[in-house]
Protein backbone atom coordinates (compact mmCIF):
# COMPACT_ATOMS: atom_id res chain seq x y z
CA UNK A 1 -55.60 96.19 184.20
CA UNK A 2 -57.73 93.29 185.69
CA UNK A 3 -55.27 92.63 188.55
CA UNK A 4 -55.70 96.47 189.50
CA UNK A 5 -58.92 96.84 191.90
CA UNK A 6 -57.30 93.51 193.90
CA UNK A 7 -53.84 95.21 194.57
CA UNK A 8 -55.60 98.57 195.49
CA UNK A 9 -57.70 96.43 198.01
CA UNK A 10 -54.44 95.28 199.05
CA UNK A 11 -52.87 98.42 199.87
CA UNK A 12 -56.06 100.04 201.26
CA UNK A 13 -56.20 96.77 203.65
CA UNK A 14 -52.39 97.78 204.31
CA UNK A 15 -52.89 101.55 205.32
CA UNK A 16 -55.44 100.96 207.68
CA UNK A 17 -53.18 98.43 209.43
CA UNK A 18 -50.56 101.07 209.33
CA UNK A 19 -52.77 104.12 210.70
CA UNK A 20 -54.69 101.77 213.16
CA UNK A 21 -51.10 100.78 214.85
CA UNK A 22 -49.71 104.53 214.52
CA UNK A 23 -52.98 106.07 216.24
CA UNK A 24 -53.64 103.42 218.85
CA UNK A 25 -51.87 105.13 221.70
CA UNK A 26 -52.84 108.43 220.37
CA UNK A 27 -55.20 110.69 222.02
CA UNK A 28 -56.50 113.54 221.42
CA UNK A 29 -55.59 116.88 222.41
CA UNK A 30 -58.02 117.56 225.58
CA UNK A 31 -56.74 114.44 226.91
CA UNK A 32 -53.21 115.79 227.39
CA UNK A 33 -54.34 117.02 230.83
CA UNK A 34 -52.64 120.27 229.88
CA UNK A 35 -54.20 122.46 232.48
CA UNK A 36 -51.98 120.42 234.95
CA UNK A 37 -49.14 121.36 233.52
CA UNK A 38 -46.92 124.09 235.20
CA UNK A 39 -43.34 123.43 234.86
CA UNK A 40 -41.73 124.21 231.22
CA UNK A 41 -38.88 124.55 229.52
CA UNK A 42 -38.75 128.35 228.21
CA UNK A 43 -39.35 128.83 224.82
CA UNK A 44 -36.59 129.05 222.54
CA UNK A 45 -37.03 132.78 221.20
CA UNK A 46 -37.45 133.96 224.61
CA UNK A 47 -33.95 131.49 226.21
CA UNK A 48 -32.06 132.39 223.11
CA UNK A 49 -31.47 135.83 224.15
CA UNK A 50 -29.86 135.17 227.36
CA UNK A 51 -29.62 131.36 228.18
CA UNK A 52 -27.63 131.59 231.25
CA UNK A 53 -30.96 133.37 232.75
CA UNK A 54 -32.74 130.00 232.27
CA UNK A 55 -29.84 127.77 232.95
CA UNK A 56 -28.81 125.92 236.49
CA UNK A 57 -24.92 126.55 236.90
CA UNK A 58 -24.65 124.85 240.15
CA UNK A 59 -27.39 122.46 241.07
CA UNK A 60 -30.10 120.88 238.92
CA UNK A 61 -33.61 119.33 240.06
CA UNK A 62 -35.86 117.78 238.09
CA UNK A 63 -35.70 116.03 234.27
CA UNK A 64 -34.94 118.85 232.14
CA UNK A 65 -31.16 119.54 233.34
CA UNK A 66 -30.67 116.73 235.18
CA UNK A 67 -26.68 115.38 236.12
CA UNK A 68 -25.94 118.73 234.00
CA UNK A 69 -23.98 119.56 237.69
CA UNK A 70 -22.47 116.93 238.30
CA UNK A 71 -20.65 117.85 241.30
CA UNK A 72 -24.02 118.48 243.41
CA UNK A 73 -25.00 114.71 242.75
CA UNK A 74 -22.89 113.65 246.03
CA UNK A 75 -24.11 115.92 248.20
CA UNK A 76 -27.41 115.59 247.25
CA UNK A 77 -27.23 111.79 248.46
CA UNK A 78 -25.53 112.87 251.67
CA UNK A 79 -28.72 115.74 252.42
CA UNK A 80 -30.75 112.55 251.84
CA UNK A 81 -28.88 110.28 254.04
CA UNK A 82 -29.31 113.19 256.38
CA UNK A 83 -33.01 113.57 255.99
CA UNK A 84 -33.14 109.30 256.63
CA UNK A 85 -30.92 110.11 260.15
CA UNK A 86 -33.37 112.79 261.18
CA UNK A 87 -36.75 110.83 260.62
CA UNK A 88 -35.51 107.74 261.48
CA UNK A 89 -37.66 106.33 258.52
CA UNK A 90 -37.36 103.53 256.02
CA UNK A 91 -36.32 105.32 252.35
CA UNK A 92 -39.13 101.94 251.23
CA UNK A 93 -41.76 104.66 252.93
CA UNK A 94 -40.40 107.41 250.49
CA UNK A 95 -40.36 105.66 247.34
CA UNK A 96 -44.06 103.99 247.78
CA UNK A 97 -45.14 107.89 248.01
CA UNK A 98 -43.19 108.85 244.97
CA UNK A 99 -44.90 105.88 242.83
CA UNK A 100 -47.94 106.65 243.75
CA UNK A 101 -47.48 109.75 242.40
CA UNK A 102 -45.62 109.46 239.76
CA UNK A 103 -48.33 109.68 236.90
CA UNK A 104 -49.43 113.48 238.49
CA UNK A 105 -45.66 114.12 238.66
CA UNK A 106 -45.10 113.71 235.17
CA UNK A 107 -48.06 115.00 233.45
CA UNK A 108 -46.86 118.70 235.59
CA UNK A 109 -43.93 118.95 232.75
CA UNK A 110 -45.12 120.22 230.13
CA UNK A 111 -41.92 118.71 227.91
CA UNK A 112 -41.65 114.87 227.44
CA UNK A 113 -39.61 113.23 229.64
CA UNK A 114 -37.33 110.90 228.55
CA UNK A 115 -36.21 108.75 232.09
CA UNK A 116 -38.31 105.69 233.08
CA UNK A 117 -40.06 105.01 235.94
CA UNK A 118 -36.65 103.28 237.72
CA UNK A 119 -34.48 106.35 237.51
CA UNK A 120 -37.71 109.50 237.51
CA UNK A 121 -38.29 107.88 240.71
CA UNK A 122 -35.32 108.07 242.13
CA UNK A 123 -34.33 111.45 240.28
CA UNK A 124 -37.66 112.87 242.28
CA UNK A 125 -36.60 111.36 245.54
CA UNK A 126 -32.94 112.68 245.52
CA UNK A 127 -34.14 115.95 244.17
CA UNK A 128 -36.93 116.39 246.78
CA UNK A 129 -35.10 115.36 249.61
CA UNK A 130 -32.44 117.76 249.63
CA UNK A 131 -34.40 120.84 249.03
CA UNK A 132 -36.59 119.33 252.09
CA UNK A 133 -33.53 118.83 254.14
CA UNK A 134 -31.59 122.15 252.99
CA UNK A 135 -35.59 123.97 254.19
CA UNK A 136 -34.69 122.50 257.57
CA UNK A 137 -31.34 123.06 257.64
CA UNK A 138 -31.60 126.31 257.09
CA UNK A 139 -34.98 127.11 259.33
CA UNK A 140 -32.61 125.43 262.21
CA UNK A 141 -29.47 127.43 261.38
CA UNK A 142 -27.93 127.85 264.19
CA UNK A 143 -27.99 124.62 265.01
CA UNK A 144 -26.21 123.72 261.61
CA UNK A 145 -23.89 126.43 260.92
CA UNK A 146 -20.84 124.92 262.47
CA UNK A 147 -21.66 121.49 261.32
CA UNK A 148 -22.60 121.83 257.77
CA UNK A 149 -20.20 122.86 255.13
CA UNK A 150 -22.33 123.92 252.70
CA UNK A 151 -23.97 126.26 255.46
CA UNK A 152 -20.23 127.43 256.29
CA UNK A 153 -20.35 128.27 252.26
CA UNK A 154 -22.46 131.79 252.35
CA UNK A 155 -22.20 132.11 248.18
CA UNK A 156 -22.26 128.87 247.36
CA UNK A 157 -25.83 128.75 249.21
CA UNK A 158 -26.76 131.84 247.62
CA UNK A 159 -25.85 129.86 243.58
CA UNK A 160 -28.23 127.08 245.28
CA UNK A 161 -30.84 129.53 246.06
CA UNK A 162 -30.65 130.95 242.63
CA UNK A 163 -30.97 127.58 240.56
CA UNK A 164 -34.11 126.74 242.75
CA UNK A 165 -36.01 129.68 241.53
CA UNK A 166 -35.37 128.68 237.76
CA UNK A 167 -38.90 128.04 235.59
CA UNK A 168 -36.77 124.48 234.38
CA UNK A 169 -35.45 124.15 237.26
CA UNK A 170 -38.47 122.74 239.51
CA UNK A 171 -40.07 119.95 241.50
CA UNK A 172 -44.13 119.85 241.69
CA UNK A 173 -44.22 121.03 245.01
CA UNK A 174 -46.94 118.92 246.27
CA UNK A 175 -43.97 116.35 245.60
CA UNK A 176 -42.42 118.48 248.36
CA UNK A 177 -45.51 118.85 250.65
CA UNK A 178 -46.43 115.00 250.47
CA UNK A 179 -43.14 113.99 250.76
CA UNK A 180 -42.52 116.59 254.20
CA UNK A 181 -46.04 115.59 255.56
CA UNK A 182 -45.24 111.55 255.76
CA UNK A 183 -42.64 112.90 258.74
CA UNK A 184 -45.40 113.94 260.95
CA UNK A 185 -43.37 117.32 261.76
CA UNK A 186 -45.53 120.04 262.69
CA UNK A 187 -44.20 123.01 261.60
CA UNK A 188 -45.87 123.86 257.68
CA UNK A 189 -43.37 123.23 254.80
CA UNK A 190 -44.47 126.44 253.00
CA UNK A 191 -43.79 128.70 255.73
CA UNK A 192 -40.32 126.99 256.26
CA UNK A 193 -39.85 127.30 252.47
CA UNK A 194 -40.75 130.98 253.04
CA UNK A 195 -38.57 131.94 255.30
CA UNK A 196 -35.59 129.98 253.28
CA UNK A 197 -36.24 132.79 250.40
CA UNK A 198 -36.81 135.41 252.50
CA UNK A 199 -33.86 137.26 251.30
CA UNK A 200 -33.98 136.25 247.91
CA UNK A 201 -37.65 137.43 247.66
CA UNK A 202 -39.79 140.43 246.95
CA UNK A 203 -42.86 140.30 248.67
CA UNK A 204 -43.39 139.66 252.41
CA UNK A 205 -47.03 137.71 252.54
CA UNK A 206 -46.33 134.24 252.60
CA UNK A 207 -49.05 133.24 249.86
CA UNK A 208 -52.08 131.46 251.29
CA UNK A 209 -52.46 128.70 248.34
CA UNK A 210 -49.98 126.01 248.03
CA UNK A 211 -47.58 127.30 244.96
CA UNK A 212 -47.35 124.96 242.01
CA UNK A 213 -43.29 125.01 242.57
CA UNK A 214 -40.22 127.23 243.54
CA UNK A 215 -40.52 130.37 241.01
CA UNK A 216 -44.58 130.34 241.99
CA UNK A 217 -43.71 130.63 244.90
CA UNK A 218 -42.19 133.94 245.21
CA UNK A 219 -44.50 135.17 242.56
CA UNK A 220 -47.48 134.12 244.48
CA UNK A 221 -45.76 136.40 247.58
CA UNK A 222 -45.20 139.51 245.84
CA UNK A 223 -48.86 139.00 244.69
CA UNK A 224 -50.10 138.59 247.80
CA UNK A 225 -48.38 141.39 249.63
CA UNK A 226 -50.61 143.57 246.88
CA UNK A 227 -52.64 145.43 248.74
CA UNK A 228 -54.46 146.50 245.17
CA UNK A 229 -55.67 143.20 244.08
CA UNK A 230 -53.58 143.54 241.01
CA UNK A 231 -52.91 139.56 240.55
CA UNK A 232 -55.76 138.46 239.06
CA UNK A 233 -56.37 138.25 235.48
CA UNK A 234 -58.54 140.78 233.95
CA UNK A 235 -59.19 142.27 230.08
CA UNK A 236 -56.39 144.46 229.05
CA UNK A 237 -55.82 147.29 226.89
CA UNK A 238 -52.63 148.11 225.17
CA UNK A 239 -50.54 150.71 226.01
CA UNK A 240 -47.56 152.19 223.63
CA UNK A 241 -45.84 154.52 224.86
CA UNK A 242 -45.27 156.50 228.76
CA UNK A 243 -42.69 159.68 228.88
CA UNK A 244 -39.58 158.53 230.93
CA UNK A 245 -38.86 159.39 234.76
CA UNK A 246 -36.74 162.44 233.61
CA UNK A 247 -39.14 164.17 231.14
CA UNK A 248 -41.73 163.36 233.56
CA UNK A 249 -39.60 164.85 236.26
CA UNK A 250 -38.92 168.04 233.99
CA UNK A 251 -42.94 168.41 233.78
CA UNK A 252 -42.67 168.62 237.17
CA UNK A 253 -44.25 164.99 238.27
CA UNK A 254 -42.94 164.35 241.72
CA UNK A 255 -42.30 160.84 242.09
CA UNK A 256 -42.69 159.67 246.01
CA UNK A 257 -42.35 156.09 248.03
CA UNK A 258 -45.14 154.08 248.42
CA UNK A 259 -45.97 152.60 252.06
CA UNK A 260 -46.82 149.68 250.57
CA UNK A 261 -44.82 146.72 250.42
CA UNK A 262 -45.27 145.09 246.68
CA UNK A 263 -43.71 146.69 244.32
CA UNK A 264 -46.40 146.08 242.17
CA UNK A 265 -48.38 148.91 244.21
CA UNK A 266 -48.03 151.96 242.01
CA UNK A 267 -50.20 154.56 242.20
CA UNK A 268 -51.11 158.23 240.46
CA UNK A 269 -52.29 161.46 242.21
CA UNK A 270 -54.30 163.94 240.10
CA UNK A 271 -52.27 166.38 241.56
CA UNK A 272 -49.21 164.92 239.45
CA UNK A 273 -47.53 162.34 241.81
CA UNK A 274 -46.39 158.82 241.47
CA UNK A 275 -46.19 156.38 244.34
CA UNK A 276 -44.21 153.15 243.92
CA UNK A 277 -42.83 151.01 246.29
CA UNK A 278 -39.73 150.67 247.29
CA UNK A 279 -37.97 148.30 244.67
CA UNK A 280 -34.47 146.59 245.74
CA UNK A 281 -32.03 145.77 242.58
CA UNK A 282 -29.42 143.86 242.83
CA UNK A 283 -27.62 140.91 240.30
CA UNK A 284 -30.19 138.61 240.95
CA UNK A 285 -33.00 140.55 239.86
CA UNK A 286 -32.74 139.98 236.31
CA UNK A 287 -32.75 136.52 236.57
CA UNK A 288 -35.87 136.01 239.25
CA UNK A 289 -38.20 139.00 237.19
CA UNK A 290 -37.27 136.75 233.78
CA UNK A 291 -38.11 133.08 235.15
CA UNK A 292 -41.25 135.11 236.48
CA UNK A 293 -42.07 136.55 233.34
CA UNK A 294 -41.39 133.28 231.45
CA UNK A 295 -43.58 131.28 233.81
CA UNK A 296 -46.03 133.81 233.14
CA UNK A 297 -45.70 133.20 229.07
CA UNK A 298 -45.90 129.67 229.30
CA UNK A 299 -48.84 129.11 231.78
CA UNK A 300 -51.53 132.05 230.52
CA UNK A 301 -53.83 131.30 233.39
CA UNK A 302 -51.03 132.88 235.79
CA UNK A 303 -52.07 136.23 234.45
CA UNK A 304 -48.87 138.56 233.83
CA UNK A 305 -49.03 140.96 236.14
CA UNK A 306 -45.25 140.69 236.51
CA UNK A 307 -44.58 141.50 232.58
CA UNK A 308 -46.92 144.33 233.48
CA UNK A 309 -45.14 146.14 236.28
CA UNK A 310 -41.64 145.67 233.98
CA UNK A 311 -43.64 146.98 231.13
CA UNK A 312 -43.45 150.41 232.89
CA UNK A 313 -40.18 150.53 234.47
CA UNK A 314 -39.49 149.89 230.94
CA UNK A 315 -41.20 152.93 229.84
CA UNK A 316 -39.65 155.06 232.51
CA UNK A 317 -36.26 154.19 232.09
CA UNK A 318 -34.62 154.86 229.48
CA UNK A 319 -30.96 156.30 230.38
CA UNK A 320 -29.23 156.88 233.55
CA UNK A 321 -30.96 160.28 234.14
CA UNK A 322 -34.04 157.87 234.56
CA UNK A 323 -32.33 155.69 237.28
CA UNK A 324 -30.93 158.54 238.81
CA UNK A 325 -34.49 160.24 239.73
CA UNK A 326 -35.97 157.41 241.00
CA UNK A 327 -32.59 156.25 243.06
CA UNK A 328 -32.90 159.89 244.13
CA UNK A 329 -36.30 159.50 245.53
CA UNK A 330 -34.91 156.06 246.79
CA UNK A 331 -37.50 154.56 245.58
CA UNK A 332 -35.14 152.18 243.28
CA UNK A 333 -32.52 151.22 245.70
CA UNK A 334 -29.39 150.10 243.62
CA UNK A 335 -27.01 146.96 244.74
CA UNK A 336 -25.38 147.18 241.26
CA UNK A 337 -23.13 149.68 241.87
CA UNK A 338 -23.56 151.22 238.34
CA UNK A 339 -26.57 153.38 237.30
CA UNK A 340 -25.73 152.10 233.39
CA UNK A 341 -26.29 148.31 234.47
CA UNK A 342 -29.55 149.06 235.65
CA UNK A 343 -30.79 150.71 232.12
CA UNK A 344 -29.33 147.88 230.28
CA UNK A 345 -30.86 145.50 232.65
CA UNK A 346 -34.36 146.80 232.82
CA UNK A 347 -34.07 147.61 229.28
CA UNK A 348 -33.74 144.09 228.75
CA UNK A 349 -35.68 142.46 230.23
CA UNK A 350 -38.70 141.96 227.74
CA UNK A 351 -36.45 141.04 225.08
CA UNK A 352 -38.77 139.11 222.53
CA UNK A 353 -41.69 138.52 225.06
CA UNK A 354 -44.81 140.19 223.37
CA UNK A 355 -46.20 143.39 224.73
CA UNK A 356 -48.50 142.90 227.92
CA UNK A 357 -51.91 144.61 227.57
CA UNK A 358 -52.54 146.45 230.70
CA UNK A 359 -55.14 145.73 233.80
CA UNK A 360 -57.12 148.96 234.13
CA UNK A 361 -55.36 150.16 237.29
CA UNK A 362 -51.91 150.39 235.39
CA UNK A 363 -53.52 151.58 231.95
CA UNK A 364 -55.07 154.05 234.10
CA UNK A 365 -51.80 155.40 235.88
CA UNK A 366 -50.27 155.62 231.91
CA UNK A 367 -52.03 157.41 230.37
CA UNK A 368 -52.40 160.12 233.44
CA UNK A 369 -48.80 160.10 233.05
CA UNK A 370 -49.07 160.74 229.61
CA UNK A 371 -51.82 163.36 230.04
CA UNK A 372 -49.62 165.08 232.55
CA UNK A 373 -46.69 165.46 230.27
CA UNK A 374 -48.48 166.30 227.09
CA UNK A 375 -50.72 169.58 229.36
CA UNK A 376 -49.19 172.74 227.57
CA UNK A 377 -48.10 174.05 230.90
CA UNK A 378 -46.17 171.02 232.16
CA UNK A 379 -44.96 170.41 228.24
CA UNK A 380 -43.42 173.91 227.98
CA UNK A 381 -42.09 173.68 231.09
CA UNK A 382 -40.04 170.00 230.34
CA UNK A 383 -39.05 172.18 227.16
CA UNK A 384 -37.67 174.82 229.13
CA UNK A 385 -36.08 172.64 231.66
CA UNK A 386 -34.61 170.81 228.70
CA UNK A 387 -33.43 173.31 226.70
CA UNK A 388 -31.86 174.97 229.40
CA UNK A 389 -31.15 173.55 233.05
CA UNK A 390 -30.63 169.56 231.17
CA UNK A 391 -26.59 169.86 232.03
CA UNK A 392 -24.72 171.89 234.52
CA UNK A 393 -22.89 173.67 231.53
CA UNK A 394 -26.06 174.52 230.12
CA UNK A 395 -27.21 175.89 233.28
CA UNK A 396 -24.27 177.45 233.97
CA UNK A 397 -24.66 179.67 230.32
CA UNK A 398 -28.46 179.85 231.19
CA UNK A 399 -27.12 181.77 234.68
CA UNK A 400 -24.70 183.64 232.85
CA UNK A 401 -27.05 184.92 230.13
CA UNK A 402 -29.20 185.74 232.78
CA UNK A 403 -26.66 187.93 234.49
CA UNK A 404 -25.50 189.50 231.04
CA UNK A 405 -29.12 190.21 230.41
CA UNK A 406 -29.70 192.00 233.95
CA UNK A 407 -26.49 193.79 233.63
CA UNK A 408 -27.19 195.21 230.23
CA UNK A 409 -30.93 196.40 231.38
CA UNK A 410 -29.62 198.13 234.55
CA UNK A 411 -26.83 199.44 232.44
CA UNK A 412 -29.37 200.77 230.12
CA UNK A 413 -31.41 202.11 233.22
CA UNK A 414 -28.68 203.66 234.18
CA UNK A 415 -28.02 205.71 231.10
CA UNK A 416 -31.37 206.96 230.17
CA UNK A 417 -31.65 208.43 233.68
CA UNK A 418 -28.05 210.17 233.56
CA UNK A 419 -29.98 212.13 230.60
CA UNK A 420 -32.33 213.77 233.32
């Protein structure tokens, strides 16, 4: 018992070493520098439900899938040694750059990052290099197309231009502009960057602010080809339910193009029309709107304007009769071939992301749509339509019982006045 407060003493003496060493390159939370963070890996309950959305399957750039395509490695270092030929330029120039920026590089991922400084600097420099040089290539085309084989390789370039738009798939790209503006060229990276996804893209304003990478990129454009202001974050209010593009239709909502050139750009007449912008779909779509989305999940002061906008396609479509009023109106136009693909591709594209609450524009535009459905006239009428014109067999018996009808009261007619 007398030996007791000594070996306490001891082990006090002991944890304190302990925690001191544990917690003496810990700091605390608002030191992580977390508002410069911008590239993430996707949340598992979110990747889990199609992982291949998420995934590079031909090239990979940056730490989190790094070497996973192997086969891109070699031509990567050939773009580079083609970058070196162009500038004439020692690679020493390069990697200085890189170094100095290697701390802001690294605090941009928001998952740790397991290289050290010997191979992240060289991973950045390979990686950065032959998007810069594939930019040029590609902005100088014509020049290239009979010289390059990856240019003479139309699908494989579209795979490349897919993996670059991938949330985990991403450079910084001040890496890219710092990098680009040691050359001295004069032409401006992002507007050779824009014109690279010009076909892969779904706005047409080249954004005015330097994007924080690849997928911000094009959803900075289709933000800024809004002619609503409907990218910046505002107070929301949730919205549960819309009446699809058929009912809707049935009420007799007429559903019209939109001049305007982001599709984000819907808009409600009181005298029961929708406008929307013309909105290309095609297999690529899925992937781009869910790297978007995920982007917007992950980095809350993007706003989610994007998980918005698929909120209510979501709403409206619902089967194929959906797609096939709005392909009607051409206001979807359809790559995929099959009206079915579309539902199931729309339909999932929220899988497990949490319900947006809506900017007052949109909430506006639902619940006009939901007034207009639910006024008795326009309700009886989608009834009616339902009911009775929804198939043409049941319009077909609607006609005929019709007929019958008219037959039978002239028939009728026609007997009480033989009595006279």
């Amino acid at each position: 018992m007398e030996g007791e407060p000594r070996d306490l003493a001891i082990e006090m003496k002991f944890l304190e070493k302990k925690w001191t060493k544990m917690l003496q390159n810990v700091e605390p939370p608002e030191m992580d520098e977390i508002h410069r963070q911008c590239i993430y890996r996707v949340p598992p309950n979110i990747r889990d439900h199609n992982p291949k959305a998420y995934t590079p399957q031909t090239v990979s750039i940056g730490p989190y899938h790094h070497k996973n395509c192997e086969g891109m490695e070699e031509l990567k270092l050939k773009y580079l040694k083609g970058f070196l030929n162009r500038t004439e330029l020692p690679i020493m120039k390069f990697l200085a750059k890189i170094k100095d920026l290697e701390e802001k590089i690294r605090v941009c991922y928001a998952y740790p990052i397991i290289y050290d400084s010997h191979d992240f600097l060289n991973m950045i420099l390979v990686d950065a290099y032959f998007i810069i040089e594939l930019l040029l290539r590609w902005h100088e085309y014509h020049d290239w197309k009979k010289k390059d084989p990856l240019l003479q390789k139309p699908l494989l370039v579209q795979y490349i231009e897919h993996d670059l738009l991938l949330l985990e798939n991403q450079l910084p790209f001040f890496v890219l502009e710092q990098l680009y503006s040691l050359t001295g060229m004069d032409e401006k990276l992002l507007d050779i960057t824009f014109d690279y996804f010009e076909s892969a893209q779904l706005g047409n304003v080249c954004p005015t602010e330097s994007p924080k990478h690849l997928t911000d990129l094009i959803r900075s454009s289709i933000i800024s080809s809004s002619e609503l202001g409907l990218g910046k974050p505002k107070k929301g209010k949730e919205v549960n339910h819309v009446y699809s593009a058929s009912q809707l239709m049935e009420a007799g909502l007429k559903f019209r193009i939109s001049p305007n050139k982001s599709f984000l750009d819907l808009t409600y007449s009181k005298h029961g029309v929708l406008s929307m912008p013309i909105f290309n779909i095609d297999d690529s779509t899925e992937v781009l709107l869910k790297n978007m989305m995920a982007y917007e999940q992950c980095h809350p002061s993007a706003g989610d304007i994007i998980k918005q906008y698929v909120a209510i396609l979501d709403f409206l479509i619902n089967t194929e009769k959906d797609v096939d009023v709005v392909i009607d109106k051409k206001i979807i136009v359809n790559l995929m071939g099959d009206a079915n693909k579309v539902v199931i591709m729309i339909n999932n594209l929220s899988s497990n992301l949490p319900a947006p609450d809506f900017n007052s524009h949109y909430f506006s535009i639902c619940n006009s749509l939901n007034e207009f459905y639910e006024n008795p006239r326009n309700k009886y009428k989608a009834i009616f339509i339902h009911e009775y014109f929804n198939t043409p067999w049941k319009i077909a018996s609607t006609i005929a019982a019709i007929v019958l009808l008219l037959l039978t009261f002239i028939q009728t007619v026609c007997s009480i006045l033989s009595l006279f």
